[in-house]
C-alpha atoms as a PDB file:
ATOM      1  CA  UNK A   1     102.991  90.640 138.777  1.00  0.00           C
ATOM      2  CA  UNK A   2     106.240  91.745 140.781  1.00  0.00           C
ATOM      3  CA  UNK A   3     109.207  91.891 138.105  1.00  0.00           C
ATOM      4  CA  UNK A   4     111.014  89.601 140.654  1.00  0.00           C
ATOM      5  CA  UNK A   5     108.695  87.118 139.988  1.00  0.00           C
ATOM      6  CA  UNK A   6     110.721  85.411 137.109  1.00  0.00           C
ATOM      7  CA  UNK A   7     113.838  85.192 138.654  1.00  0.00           C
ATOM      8  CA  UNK A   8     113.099  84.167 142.557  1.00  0.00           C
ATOM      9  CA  UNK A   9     113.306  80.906 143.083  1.00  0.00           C
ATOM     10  CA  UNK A  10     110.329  78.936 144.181  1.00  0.00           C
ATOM     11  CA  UNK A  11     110.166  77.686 147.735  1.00  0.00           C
ATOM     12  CA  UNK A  12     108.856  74.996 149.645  1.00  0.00           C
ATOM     13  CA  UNK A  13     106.914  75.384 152.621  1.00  0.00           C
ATOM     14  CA  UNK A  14     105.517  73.018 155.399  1.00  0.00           C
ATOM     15  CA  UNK A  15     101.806  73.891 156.752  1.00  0.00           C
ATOM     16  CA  UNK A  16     102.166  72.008 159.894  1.00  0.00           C
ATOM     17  CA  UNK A  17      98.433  71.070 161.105  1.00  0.00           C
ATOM     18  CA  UNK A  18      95.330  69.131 161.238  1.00  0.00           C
ATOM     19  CA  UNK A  19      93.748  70.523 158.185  1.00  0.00           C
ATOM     20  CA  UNK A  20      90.259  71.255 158.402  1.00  0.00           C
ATOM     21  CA  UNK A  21      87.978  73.427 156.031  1.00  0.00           C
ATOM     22  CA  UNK A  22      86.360  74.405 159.907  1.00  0.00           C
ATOM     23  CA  UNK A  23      89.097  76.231 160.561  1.00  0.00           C
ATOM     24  CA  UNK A  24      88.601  79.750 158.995  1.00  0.00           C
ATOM     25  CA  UNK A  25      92.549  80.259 158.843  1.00  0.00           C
ATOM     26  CA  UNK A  26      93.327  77.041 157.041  1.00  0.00           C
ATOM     27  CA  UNK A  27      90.438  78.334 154.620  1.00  0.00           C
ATOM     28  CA  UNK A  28      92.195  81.376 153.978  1.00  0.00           C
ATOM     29  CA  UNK A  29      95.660  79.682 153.238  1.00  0.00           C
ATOM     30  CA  UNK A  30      95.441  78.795 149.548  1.00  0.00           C
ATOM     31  CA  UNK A  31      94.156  82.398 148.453  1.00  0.00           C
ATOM     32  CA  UNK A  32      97.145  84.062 150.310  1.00  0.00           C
ATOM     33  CA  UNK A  33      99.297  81.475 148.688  1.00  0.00           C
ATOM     34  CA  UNK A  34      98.168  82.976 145.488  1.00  0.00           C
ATOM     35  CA  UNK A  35      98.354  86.554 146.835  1.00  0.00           C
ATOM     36  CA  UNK A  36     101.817  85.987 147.784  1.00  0.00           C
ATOM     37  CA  UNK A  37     102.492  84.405 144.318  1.00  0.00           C
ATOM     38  CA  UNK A  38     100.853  87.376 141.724  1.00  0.00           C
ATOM     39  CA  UNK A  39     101.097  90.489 144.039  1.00  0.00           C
ATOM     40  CA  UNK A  40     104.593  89.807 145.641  1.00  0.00           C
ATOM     41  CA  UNK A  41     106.318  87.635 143.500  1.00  0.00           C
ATOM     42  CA  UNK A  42     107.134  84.861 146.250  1.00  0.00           C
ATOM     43  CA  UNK A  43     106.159  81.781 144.630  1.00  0.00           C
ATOM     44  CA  UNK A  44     105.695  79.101 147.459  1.00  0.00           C
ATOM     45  CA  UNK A  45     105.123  75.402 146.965  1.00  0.00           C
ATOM     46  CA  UNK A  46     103.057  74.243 150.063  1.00  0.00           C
ATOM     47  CA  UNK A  47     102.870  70.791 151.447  1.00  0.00           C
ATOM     48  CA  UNK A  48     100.614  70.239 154.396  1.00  0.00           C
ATOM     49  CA  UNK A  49     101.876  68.192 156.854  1.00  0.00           C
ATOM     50  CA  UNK A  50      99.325  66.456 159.466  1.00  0.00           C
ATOM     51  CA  UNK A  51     100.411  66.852 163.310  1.00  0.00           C
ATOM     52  CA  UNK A  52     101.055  62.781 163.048  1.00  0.00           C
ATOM     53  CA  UNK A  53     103.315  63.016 159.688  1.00  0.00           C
ATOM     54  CA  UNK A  54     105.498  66.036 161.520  1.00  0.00           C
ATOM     55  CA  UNK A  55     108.133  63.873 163.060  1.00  0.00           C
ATOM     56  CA  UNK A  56     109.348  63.177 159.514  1.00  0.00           C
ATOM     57  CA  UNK A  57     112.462  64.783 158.411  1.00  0.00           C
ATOM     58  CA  UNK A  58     111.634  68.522 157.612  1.00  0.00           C
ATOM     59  CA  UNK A  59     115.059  70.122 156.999  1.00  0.00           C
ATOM     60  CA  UNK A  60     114.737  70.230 153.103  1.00  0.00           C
ATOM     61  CA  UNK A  61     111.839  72.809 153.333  1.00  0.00           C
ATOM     62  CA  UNK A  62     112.136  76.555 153.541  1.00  0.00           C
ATOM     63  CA  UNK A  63     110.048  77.565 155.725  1.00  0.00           C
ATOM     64  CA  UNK A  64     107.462  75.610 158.398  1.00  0.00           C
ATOM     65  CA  UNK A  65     104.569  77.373 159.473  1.00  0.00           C
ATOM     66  CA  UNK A  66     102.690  75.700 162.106  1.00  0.00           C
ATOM     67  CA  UNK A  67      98.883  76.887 162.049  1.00  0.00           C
ATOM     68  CA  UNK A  68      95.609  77.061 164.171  1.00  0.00           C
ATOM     69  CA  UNK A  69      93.944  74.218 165.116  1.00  0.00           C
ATOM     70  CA  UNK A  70      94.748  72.625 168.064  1.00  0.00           C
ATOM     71  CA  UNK A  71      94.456  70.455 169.980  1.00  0.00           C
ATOM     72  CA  UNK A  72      96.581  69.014 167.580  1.00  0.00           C
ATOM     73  CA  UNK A  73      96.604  65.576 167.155  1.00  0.00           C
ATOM     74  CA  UNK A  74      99.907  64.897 167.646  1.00  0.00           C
ATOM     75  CA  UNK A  75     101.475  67.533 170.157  1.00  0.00           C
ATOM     76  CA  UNK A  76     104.774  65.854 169.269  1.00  0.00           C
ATOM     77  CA  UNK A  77     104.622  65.652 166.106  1.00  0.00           C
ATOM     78  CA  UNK A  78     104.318  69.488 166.408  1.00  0.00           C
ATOM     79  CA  UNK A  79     106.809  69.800 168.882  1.00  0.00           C
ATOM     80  CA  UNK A  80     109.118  68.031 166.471  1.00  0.00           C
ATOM     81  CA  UNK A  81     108.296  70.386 163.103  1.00  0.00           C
ATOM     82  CA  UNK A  82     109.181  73.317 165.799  1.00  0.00           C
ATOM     83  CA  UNK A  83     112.761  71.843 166.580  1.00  0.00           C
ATOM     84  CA  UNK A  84     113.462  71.268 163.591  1.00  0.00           C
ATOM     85  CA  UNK A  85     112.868  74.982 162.596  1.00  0.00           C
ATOM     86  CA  UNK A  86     114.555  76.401 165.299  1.00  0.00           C
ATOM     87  CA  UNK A  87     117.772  73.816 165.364  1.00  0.00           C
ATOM     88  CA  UNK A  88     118.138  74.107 161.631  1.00  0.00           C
ATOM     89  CA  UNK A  89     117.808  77.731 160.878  1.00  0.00           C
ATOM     90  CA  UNK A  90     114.856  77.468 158.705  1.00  0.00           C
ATOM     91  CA  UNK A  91     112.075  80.240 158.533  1.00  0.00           C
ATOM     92  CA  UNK A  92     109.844  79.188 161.223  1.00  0.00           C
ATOM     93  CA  UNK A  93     106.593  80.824 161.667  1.00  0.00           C
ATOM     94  CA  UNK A  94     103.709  79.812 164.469  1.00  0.00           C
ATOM     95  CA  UNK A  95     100.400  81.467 164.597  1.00  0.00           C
ATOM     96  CA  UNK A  96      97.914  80.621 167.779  1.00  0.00           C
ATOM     97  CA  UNK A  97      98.251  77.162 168.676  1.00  0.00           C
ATOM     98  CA  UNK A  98     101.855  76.982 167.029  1.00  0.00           C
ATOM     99  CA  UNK A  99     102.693  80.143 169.437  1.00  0.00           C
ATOM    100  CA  UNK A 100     101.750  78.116 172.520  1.00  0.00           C
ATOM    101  CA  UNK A 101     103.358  75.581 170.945  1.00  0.00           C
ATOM    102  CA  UNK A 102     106.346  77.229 170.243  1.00  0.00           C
ATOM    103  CA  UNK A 103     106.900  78.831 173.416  1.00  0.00           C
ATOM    104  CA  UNK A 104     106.202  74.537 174.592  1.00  0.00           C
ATOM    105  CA  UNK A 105     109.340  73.673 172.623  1.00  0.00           C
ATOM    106  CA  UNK A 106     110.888  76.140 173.317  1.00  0.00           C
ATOM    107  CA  UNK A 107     110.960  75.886 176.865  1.00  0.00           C
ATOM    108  CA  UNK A 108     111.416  71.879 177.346  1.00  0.00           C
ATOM    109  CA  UNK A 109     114.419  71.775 174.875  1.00  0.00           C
ATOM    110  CA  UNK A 110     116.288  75.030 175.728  1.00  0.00           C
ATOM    111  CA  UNK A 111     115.170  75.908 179.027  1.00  0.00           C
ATOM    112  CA  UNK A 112     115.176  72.564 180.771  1.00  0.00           C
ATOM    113  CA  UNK A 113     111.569  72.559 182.090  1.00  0.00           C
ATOM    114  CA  UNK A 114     110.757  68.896 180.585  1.00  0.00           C
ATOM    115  CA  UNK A 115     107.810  69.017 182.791  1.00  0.00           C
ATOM    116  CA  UNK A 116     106.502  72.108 180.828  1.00  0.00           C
ATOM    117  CA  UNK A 117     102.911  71.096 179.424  1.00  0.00           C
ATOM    118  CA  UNK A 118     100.086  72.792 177.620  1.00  0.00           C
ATOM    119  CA  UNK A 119      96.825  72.679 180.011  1.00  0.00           C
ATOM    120  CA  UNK A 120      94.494  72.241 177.035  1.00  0.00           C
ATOM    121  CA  UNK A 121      96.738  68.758 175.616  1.00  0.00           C
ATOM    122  CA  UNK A 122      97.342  67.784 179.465  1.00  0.00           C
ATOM    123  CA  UNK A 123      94.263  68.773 181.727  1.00  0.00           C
ATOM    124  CA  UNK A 124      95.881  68.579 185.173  1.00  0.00           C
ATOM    125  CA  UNK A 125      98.912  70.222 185.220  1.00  0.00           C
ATOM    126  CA  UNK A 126      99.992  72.051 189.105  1.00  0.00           C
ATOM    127  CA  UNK A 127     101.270  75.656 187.748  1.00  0.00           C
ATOM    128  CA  UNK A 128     104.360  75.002 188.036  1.00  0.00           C
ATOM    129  CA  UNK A 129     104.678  72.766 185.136  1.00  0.00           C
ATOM    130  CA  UNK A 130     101.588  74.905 182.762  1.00  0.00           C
ATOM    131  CA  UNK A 131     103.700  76.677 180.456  1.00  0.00           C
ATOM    132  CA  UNK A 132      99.997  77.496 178.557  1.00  0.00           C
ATOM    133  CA  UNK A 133      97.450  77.821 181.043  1.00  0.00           C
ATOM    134  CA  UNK A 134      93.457  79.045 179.714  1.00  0.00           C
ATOM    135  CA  UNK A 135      92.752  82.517 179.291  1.00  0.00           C
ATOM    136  CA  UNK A 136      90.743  84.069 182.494  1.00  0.00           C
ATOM    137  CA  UNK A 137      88.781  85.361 179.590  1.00  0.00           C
ATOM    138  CA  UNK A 138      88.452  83.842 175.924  1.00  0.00           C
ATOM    139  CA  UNK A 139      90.226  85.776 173.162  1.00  0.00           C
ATOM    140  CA  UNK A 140      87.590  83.922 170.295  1.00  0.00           C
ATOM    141  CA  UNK A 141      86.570  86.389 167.898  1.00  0.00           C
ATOM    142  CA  UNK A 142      88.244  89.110 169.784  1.00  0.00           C
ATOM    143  CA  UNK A 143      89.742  91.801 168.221  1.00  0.00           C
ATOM    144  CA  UNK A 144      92.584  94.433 169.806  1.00  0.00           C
ATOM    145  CA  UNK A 145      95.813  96.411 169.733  1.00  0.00           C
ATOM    146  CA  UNK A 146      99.035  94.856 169.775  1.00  0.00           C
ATOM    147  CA  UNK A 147     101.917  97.103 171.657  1.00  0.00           C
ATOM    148  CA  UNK A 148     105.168  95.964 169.453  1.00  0.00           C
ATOM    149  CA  UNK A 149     109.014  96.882 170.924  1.00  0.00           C
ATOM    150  CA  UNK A 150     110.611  98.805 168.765  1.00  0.00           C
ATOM    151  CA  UNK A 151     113.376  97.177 166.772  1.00  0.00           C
ATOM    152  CA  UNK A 152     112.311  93.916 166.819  1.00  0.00           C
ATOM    153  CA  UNK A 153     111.748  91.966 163.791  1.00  0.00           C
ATOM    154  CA  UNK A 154     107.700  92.376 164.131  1.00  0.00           C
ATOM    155  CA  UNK A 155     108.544  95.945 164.428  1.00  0.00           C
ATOM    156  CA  UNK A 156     110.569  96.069 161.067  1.00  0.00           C
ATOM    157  CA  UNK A 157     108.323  94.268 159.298  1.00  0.00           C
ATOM    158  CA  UNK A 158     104.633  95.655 160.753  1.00  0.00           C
ATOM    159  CA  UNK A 159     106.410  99.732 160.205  1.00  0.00           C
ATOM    160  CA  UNK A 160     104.452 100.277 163.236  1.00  0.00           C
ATOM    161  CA  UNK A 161     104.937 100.408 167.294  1.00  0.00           C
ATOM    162  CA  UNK A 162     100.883  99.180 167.141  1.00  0.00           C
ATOM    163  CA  UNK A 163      98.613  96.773 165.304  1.00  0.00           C
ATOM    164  CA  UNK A 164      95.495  95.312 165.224  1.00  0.00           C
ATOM    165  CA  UNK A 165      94.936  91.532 165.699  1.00  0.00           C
ATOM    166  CA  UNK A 166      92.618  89.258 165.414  1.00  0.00           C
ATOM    167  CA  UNK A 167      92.270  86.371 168.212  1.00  0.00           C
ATOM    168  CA  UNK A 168      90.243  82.850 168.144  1.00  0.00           C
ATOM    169  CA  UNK A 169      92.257  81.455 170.857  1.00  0.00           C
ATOM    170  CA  UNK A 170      91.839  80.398 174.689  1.00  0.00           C
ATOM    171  CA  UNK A 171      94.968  79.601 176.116  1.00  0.00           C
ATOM    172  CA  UNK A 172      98.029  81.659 176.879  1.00  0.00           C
ATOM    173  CA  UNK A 173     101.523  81.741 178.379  1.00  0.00           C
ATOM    174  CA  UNK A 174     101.895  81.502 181.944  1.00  0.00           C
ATOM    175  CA  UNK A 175     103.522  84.665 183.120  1.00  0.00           C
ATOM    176  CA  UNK A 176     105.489  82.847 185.757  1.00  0.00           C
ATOM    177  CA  UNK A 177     107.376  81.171 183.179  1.00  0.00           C
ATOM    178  CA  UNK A 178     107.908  83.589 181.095  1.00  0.00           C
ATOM    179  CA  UNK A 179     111.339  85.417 182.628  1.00  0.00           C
ATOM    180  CA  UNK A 180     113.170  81.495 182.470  1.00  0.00           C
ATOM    181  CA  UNK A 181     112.288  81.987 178.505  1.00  0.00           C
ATOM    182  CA  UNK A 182     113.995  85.096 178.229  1.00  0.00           C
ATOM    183  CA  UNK A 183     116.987  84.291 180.353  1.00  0.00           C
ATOM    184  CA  UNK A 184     117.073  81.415 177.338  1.00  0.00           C
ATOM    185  CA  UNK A 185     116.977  83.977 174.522  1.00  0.00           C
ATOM    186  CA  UNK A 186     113.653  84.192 173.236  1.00  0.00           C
ATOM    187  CA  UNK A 187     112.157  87.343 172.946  1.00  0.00           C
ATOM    188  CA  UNK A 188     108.547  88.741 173.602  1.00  0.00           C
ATOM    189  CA  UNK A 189     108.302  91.832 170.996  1.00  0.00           C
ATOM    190  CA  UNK A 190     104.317  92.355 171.361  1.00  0.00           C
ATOM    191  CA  UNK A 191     101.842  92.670 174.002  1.00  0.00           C
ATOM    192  CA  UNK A 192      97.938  93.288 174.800  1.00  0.00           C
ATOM    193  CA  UNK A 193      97.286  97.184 176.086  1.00  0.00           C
ATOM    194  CA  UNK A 194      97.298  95.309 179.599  1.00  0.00           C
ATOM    195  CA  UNK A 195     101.029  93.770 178.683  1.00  0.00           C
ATOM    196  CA  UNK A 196      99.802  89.876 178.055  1.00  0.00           C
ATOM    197  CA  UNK A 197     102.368  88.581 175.932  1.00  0.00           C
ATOM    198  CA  UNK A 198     100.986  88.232 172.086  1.00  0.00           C
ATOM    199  CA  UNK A 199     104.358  87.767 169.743  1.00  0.00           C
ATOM    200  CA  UNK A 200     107.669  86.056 170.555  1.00  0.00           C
ATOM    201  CA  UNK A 201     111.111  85.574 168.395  1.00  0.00           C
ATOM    202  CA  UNK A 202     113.950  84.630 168.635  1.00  0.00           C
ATOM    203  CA  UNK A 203     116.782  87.210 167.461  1.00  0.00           C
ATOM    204  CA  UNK A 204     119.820  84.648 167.119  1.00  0.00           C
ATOM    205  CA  UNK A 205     117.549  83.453 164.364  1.00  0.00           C
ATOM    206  CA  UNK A 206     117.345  83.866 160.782  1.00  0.00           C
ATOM    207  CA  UNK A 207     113.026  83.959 161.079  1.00  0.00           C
ATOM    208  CA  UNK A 208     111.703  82.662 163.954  1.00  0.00           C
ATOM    209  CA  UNK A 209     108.397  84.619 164.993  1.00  0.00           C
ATOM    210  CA  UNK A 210     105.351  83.425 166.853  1.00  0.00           C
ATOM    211  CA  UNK A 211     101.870  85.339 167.263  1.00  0.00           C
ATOM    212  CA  UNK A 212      98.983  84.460 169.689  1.00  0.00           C
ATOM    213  CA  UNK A 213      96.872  86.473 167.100  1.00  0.00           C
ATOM    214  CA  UNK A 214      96.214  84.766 163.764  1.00  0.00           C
ATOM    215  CA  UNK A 215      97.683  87.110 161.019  1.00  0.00           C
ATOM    216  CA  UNK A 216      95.529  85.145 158.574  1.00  0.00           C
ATOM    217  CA  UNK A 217      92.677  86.590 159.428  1.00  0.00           C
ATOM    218  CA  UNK A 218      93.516  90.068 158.751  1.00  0.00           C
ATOM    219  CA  UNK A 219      91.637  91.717 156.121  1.00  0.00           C
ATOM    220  CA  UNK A 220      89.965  90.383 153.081  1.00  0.00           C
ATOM    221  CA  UNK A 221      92.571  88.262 152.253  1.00  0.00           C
ATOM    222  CA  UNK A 222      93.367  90.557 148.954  1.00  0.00           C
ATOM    223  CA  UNK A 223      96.332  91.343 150.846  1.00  0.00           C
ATOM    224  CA  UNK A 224      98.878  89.012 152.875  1.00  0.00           C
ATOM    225  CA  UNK A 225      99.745  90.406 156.408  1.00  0.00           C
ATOM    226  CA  UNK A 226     103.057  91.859 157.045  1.00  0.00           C
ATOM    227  CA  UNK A 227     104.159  88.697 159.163  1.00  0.00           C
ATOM    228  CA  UNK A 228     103.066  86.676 156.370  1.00  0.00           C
ATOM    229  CA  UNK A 229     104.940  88.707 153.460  1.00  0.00           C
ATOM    230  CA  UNK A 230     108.322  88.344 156.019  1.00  0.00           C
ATOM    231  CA  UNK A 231     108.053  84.204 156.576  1.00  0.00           C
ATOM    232  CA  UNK A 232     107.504  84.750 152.800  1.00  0.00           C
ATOM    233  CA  UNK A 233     110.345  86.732 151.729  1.00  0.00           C
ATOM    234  CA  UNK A 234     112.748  84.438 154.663  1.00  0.00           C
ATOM    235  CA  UNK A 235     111.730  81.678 152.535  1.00  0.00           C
ATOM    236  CA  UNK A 236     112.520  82.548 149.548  1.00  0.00           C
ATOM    237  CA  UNK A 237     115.764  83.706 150.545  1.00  0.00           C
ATOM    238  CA  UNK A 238     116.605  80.278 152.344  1.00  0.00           C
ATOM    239  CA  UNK A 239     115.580  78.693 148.640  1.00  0.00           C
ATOM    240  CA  UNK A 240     118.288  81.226 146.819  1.00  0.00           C
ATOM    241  CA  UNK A 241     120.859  80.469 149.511  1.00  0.00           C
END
């Protein structure tokens, strides 16, 4: 065990999601937990929160990671568990559907575009107002390299300009939307070899990172991913402070 172990404090994280033994990420939680716990010495007491339960006051946790899985249930309950994150400073980390999700947020409460929607929650939508539109080609069980900008917080923490990720997703930003976002502040640090947006943060932040990939997929789960490790260390850090 890490010889930190003893004296870092233990820190409380919010699994935002729909949990669901059918969802191979949410399967793979509770061993990283432990991975996190004996390997790195970041000791993290989980709670999972259901989509419906995430309007509920989240600002005493360290960290909220909102997981695979959608639709969600409650799209505003996990709308809600993002805010809260992002107004409040706390390590925030989304993974698939919480990337849409955040970059949903993200874009009705800082950008202005209340209309923004999710085509997948609201079938429908004129492209105007589809924020996350399908994928002209389905990204489930797909596998491929991740560009990342140097500098940027994935950068620091990946020690690499490329990665591999793992996809089970079909939705994805709407490119037309994506230059109000930035104008806004949020950044898009990692892309496809064809430039499709896969990782967004926000640098004013203390942790705020979102991946269209699912980090918790990587490997055999003997190891936690990089992103993982950082939302990790952020919280443990925001439980000292």
């Amino acid at each position: 065990m890490n010889d930190t172990a003893s004296s870092a404090p233990v820190a409380r994280i919010a699994l935002v999601g729909d949990r669901s033994e059918a969802v191979r990420s949410h399967a793979r939680i509770p061993g990283l937990l432990d991975v996190l716990r004996t390997r790195d010495g970041l000791d993290l007491d989980a709670y999972w929160i259901p989509t419906q339960d995430a309007h509920e006051d989240l600002t005493g946790f360290d960290a909220i990671w909102v997981l695979p899985g959608s639709p969600y249930r409650s799209e505003a309950g996990v709308l809600a568990a993002i805010g809260t994150a992002r107004a409040h400073g706390i390590p925030f980390l989304g993974t698939c559907g919480g990337f849409q999700h955040a970059l949903l947020e993200f874009a009705r409460n800082v950008c202005g575009l209340a209309r923004a929607g999710h085509a997948e929650n609201t079938p429908g939508l004129t492209d105007e107002d589809a924020l996350v539109v399908p994928l002209a080609c389905s990204l489930v069980g797909h596998e491929g390299t991740v560009r990342i900008t140097p500098g940027s917080r994935a950068a620091q923490l990946l020690g690499t300009d490329r990665a591999q990720a793992r996809y089970h997703c079909n939705y994805a930003p709407n490119p037309r939307h994506l230059d109000v976002l930035r104008e806004h502040g949020l950044a898009f640090t990692g892309t496809d070899e064809s430039g499709e947006v896969r990782i967004a943060e926000l640098p004013s932040h203390p942790f705020f990172l979102a991946t269209l990939f699912q980090p918790e997929l990587d490997g055999d789960g003997t190891r936690a991913h990089p992103l993982i490790t950082g939302l990790a260390t952020a919280a443990v850090a925001h439980a000292r402070a």
